[in-house]
C-alpha atoms as a PDB file:
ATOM      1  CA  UNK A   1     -26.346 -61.130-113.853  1.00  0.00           C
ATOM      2  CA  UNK A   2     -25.052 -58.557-111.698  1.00  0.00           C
ATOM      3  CA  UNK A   3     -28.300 -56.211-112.234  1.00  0.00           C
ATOM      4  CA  UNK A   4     -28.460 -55.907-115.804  1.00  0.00           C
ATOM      5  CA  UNK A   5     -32.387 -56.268-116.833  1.00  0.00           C
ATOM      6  CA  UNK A   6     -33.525 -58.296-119.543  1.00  0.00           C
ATOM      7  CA  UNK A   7     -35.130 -56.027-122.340  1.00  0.00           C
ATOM      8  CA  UNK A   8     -39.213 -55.578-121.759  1.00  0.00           C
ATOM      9  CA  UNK A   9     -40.733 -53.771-124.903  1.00  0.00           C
ATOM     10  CA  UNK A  10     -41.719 -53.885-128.199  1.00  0.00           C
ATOM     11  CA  UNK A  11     -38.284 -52.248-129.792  1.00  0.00           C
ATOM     12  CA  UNK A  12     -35.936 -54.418-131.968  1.00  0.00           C
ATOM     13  CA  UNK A  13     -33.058 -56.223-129.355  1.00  0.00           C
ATOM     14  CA  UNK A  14     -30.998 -59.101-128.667  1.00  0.00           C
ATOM     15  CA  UNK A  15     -32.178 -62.509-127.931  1.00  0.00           C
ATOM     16  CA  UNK A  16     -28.624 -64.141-125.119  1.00  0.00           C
ATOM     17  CA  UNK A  17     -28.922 -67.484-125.428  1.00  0.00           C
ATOM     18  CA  UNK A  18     -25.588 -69.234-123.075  1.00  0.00           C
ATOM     19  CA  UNK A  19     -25.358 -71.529-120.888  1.00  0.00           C
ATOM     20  CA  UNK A  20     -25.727 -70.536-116.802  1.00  0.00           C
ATOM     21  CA  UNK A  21     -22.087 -72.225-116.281  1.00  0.00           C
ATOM     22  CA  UNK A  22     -21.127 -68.952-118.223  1.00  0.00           C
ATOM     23  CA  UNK A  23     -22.843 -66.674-116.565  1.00  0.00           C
ATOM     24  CA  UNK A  24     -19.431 -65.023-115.675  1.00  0.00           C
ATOM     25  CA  UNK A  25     -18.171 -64.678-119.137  1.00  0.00           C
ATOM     26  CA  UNK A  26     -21.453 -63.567-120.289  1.00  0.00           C
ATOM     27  CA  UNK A  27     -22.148 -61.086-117.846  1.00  0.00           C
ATOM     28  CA  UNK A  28     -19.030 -59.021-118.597  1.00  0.00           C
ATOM     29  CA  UNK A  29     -20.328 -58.633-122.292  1.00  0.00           C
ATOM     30  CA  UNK A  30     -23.556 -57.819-121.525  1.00  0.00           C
ATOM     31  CA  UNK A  31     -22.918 -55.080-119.307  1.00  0.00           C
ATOM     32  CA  UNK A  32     -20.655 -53.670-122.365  1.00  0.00           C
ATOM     33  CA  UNK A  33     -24.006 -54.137-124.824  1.00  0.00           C
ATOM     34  CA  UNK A  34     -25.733 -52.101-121.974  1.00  0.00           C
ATOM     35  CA  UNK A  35     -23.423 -49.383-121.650  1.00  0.00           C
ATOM     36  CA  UNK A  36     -23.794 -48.805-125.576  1.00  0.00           C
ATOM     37  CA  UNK A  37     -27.647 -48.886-125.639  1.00  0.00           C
ATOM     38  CA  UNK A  38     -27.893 -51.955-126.915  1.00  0.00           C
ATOM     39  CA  UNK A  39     -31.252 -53.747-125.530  1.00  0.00           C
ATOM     40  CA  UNK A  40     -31.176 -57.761-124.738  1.00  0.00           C
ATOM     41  CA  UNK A  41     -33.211 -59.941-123.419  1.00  0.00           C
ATOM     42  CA  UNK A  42     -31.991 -63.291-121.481  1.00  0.00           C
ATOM     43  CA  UNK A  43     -33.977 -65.583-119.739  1.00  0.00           C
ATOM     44  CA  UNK A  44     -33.481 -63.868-116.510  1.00  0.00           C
ATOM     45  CA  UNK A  45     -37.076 -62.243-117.812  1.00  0.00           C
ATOM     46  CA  UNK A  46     -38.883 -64.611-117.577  1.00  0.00           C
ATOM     47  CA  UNK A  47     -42.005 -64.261-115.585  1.00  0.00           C
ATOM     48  CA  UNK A  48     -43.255 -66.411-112.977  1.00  0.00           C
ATOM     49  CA  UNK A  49     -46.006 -68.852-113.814  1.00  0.00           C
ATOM     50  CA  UNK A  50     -44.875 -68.746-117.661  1.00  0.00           C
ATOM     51  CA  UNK A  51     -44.308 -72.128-119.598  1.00  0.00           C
ATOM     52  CA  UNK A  52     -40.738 -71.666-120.392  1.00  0.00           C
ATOM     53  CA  UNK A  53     -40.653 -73.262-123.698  1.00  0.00           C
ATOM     54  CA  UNK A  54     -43.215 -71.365-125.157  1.00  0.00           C
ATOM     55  CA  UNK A  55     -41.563 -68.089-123.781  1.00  0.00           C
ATOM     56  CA  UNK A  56     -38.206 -68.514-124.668  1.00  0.00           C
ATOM     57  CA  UNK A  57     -39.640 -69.089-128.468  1.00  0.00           C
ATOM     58  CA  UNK A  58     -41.875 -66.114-128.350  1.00  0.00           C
ATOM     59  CA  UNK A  59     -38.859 -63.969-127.335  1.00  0.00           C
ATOM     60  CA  UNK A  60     -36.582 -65.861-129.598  1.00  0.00           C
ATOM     61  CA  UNK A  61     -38.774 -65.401-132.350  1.00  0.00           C
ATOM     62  CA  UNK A  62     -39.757 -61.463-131.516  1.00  0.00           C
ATOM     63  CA  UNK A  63     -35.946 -61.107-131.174  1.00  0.00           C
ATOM     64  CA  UNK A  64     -34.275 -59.247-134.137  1.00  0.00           C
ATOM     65  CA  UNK A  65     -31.178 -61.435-133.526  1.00  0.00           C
ATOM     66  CA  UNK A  66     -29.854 -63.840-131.432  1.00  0.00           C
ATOM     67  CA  UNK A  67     -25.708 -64.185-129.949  1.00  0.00           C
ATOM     68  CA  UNK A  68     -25.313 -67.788-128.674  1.00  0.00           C
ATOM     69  CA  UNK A  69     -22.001 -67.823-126.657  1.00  0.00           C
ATOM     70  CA  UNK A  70     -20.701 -71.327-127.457  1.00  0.00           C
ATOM     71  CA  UNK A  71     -18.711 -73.746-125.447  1.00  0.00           C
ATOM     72  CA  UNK A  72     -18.377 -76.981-124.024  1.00  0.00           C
ATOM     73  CA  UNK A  73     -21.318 -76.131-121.592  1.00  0.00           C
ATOM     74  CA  UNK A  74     -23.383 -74.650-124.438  1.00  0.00           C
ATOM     75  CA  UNK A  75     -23.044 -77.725-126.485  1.00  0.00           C
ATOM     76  CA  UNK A  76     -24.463 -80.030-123.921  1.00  0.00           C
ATOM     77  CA  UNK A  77     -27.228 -77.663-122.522  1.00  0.00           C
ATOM     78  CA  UNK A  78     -30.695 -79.312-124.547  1.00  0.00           C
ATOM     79  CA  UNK A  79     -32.583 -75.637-123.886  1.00  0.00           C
ATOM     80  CA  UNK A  80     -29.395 -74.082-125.742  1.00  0.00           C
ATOM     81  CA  UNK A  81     -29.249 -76.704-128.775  1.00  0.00           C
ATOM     82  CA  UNK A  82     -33.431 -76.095-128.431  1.00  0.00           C
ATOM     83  CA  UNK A  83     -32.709 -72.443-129.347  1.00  0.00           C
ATOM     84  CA  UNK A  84     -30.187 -72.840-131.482  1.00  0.00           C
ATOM     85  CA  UNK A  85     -32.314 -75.030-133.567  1.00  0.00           C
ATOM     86  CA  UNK A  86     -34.566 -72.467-133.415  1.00  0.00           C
ATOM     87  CA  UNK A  87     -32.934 -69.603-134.784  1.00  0.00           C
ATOM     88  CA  UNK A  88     -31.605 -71.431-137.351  1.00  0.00           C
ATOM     89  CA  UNK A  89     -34.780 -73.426-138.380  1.00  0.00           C
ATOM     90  CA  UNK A  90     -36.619 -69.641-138.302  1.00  0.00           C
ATOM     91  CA  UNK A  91     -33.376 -68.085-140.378  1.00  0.00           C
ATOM     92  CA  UNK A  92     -32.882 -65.057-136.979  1.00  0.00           C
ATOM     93  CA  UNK A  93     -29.862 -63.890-138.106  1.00  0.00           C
ATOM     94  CA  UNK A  94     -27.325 -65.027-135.341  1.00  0.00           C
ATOM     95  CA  UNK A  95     -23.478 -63.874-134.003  1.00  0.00           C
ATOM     96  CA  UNK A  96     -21.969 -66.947-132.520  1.00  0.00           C
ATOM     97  CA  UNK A  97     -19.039 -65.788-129.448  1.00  0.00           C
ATOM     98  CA  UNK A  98     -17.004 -68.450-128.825  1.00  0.00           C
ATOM     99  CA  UNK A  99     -15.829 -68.387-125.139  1.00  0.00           C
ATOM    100  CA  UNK A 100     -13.291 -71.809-125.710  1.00  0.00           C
ATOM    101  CA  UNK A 101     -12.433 -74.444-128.303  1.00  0.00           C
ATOM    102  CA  UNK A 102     -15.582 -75.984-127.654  1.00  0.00           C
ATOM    103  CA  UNK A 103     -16.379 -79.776-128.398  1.00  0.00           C
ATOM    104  CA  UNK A 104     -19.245 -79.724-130.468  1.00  0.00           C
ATOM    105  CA  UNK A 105     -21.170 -82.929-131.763  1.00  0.00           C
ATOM    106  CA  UNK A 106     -21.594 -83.350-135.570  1.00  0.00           C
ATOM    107  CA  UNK A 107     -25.478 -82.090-135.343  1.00  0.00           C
ATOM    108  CA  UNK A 108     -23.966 -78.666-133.451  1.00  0.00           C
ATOM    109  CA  UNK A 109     -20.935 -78.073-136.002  1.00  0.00           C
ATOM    110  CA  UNK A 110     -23.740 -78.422-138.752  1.00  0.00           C
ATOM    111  CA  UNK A 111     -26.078 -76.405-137.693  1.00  0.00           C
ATOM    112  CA  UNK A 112     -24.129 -73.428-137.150  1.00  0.00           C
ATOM    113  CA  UNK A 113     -21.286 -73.793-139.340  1.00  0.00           C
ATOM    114  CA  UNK A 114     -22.016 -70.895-141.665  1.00  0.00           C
ATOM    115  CA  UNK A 115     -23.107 -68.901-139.053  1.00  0.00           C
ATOM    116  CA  UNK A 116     -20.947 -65.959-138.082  1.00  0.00           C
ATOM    117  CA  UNK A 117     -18.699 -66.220-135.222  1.00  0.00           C
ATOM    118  CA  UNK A 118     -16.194 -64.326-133.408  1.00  0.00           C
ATOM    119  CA  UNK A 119     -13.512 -66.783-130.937  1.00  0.00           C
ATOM    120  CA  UNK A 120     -13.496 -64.573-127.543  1.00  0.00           C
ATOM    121  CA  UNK A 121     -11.351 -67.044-126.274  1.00  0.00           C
ATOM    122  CA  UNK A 122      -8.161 -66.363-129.039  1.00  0.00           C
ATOM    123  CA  UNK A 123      -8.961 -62.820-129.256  1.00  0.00           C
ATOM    124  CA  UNK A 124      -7.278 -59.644-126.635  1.00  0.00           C
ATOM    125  CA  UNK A 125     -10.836 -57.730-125.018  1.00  0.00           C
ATOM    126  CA  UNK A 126     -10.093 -54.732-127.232  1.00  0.00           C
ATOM    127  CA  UNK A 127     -10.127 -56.710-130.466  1.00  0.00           C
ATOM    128  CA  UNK A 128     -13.167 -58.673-129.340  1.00  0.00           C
ATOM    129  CA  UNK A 129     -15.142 -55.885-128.711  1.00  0.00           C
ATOM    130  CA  UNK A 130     -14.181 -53.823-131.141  1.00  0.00           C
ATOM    131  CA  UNK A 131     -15.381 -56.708-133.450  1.00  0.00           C
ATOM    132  CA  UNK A 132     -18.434 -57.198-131.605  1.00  0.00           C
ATOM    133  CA  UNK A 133     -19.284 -53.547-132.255  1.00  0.00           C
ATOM    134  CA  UNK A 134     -18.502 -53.353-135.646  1.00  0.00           C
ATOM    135  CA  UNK A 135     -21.111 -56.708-136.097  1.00  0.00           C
ATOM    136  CA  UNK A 136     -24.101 -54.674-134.446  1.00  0.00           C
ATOM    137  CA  UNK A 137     -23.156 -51.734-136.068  1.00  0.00           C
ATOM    138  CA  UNK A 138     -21.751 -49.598-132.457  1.00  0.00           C
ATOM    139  CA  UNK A 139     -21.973 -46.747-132.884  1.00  0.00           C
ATOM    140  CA  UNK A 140     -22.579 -46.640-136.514  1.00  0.00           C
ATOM    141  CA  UNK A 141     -25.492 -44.916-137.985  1.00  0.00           C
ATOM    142  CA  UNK A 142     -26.576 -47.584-140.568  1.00  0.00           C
ATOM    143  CA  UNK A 143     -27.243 -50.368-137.278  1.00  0.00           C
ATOM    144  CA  UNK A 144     -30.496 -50.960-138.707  1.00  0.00           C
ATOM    145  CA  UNK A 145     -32.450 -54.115-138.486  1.00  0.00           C
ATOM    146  CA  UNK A 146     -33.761 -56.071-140.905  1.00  0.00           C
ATOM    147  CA  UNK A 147     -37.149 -57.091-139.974  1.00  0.00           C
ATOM    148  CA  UNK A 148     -38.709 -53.911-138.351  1.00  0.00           C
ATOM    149  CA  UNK A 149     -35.720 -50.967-139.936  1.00  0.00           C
ATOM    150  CA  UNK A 150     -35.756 -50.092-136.308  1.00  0.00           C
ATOM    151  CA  UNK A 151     -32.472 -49.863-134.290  1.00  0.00           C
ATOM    152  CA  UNK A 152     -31.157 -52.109-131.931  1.00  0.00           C
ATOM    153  CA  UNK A 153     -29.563 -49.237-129.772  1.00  0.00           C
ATOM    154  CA  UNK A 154     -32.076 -47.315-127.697  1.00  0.00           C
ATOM    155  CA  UNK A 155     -31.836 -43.632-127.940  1.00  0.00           C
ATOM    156  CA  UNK A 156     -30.088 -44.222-131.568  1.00  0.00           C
ATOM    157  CA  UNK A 157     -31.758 -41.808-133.929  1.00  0.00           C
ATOM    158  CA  UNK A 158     -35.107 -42.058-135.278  1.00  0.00           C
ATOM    159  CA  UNK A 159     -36.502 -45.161-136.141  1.00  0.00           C
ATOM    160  CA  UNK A 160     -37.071 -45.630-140.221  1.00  0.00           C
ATOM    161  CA  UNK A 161     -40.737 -44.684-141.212  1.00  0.00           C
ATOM    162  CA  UNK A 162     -42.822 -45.606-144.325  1.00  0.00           C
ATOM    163  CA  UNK A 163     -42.791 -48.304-146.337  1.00  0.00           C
ATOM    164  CA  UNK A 164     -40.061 -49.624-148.025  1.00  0.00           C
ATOM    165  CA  UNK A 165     -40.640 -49.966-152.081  1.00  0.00           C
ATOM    166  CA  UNK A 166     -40.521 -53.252-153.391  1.00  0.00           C
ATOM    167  CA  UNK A 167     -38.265 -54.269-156.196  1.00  0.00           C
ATOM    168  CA  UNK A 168     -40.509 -53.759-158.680  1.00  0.00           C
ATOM    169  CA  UNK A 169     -41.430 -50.219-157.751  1.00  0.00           C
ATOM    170  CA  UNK A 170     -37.947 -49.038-158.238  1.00  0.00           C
ATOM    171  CA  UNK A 171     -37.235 -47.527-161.326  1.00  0.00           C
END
C-alpha cells in the first residue's frame, strides 16, 4: 500500500484487518495513522515461507487492537470473518470503519454488533478522522493501552513503568 510498512517490533500497535478490494480506501487511512506515529501491522508483513494462518493469529493476538474496515467485500472475505472471529473470541478490543452500508449475514451483524464503529462512508474526511483520533487517543496524552500501559504512538512519551496495584492493594 503505497510504501507504508507493516509494524516489526515488540511495541503495542494496530492489527488492519480489510479486505484487498479496499486496498484504496484503506491505504488513505493508513498513511494518516502513519503520519501521527501510530504503528500497524497488515498482512503486507508477512514473511515468505510463513504459514499464514498461524501468523496472522500470532500478530492478531500480539496486537493491542484491531480496526476491521467493513464492507460488502469484508463480509464475504473467510480470512476477514477468520479474524474477526478472532478478535472477538480473544476479547482484542476492536474499532470497526465502515467504508459502505455493507450487507452483512446474521453470524457477521452478531458478532460485531456491540463493537464500536465509526460509518466512513456517511461521515465528511474531517469528521472521520477527527473521530478516528479521538478513539486512539491522537494526540492525547492518556492513549495508553490496556494490556502492556505502553503507547500505541511511537515517539509518544515514556512508556508506563512498574507494576500496577491490584484492587486490593489500594487503600
Amino acid at each position: 500500500m503505497n510504501g507504508l510498512k507493516p509494524y516489526q517490533g515488540n511495541e503495542p500497535y494496530l492489527f488492519i484487518s480489510y479486505a484487498h478490494a479496499d486496498e484504496q480506501a484503506v491505504g488513505s487511512v493508513l498513511e494518516h495513522l502513519e503520519q501521527n506515529g501510530v504503528r500497524f501491522w497488515y498482512d503486507d508483513g508477512i514473511e515468505a515461507g510463513s504459514e499464514w494462518p498461524e501468523y496472522i493469529a500470532e500478530r492478531l493476538a500480539s496486537a493491542n487492537m484491531m480496526i476491521a474496515f467493513v464492507s460488502n467485500a469484508y463480509a464475504v472475505s473467510d480470512n476477514c470473518r477468520k479474524e474477526m472471529h478472532y478478535a472477538v473470541s480473544n476479547k482484542i478490543k476492536t474499532i470497526n470503519v465502515f467504508l459502505e452500508d455493507a450487507d452483512l449475514t446474521p453470524g457477521m451483524t452478531l458478532q460485531i454488533g456491540n463493537i464500536f464503529a465509526l460509518m466512513k462512508y456517511r461521515m465528511e474526511e474531517r469528521e472521520f478522522y477527527d473521530r478516528l483520533d479521538q478513539a486512539l487517543q491522537i494526540p492525547g496524552e492518556t492513549g495508553q493501552d490496556e494490556k502492556s500501559g505502553k503507547r500505541l504512538r511511537a515517539n509518544q512519551g515514556r512508556p508506563r513503568t512498574g507494576r500496577t496495584k491490584r484492587r486490593s492493594e489500594i487503600s
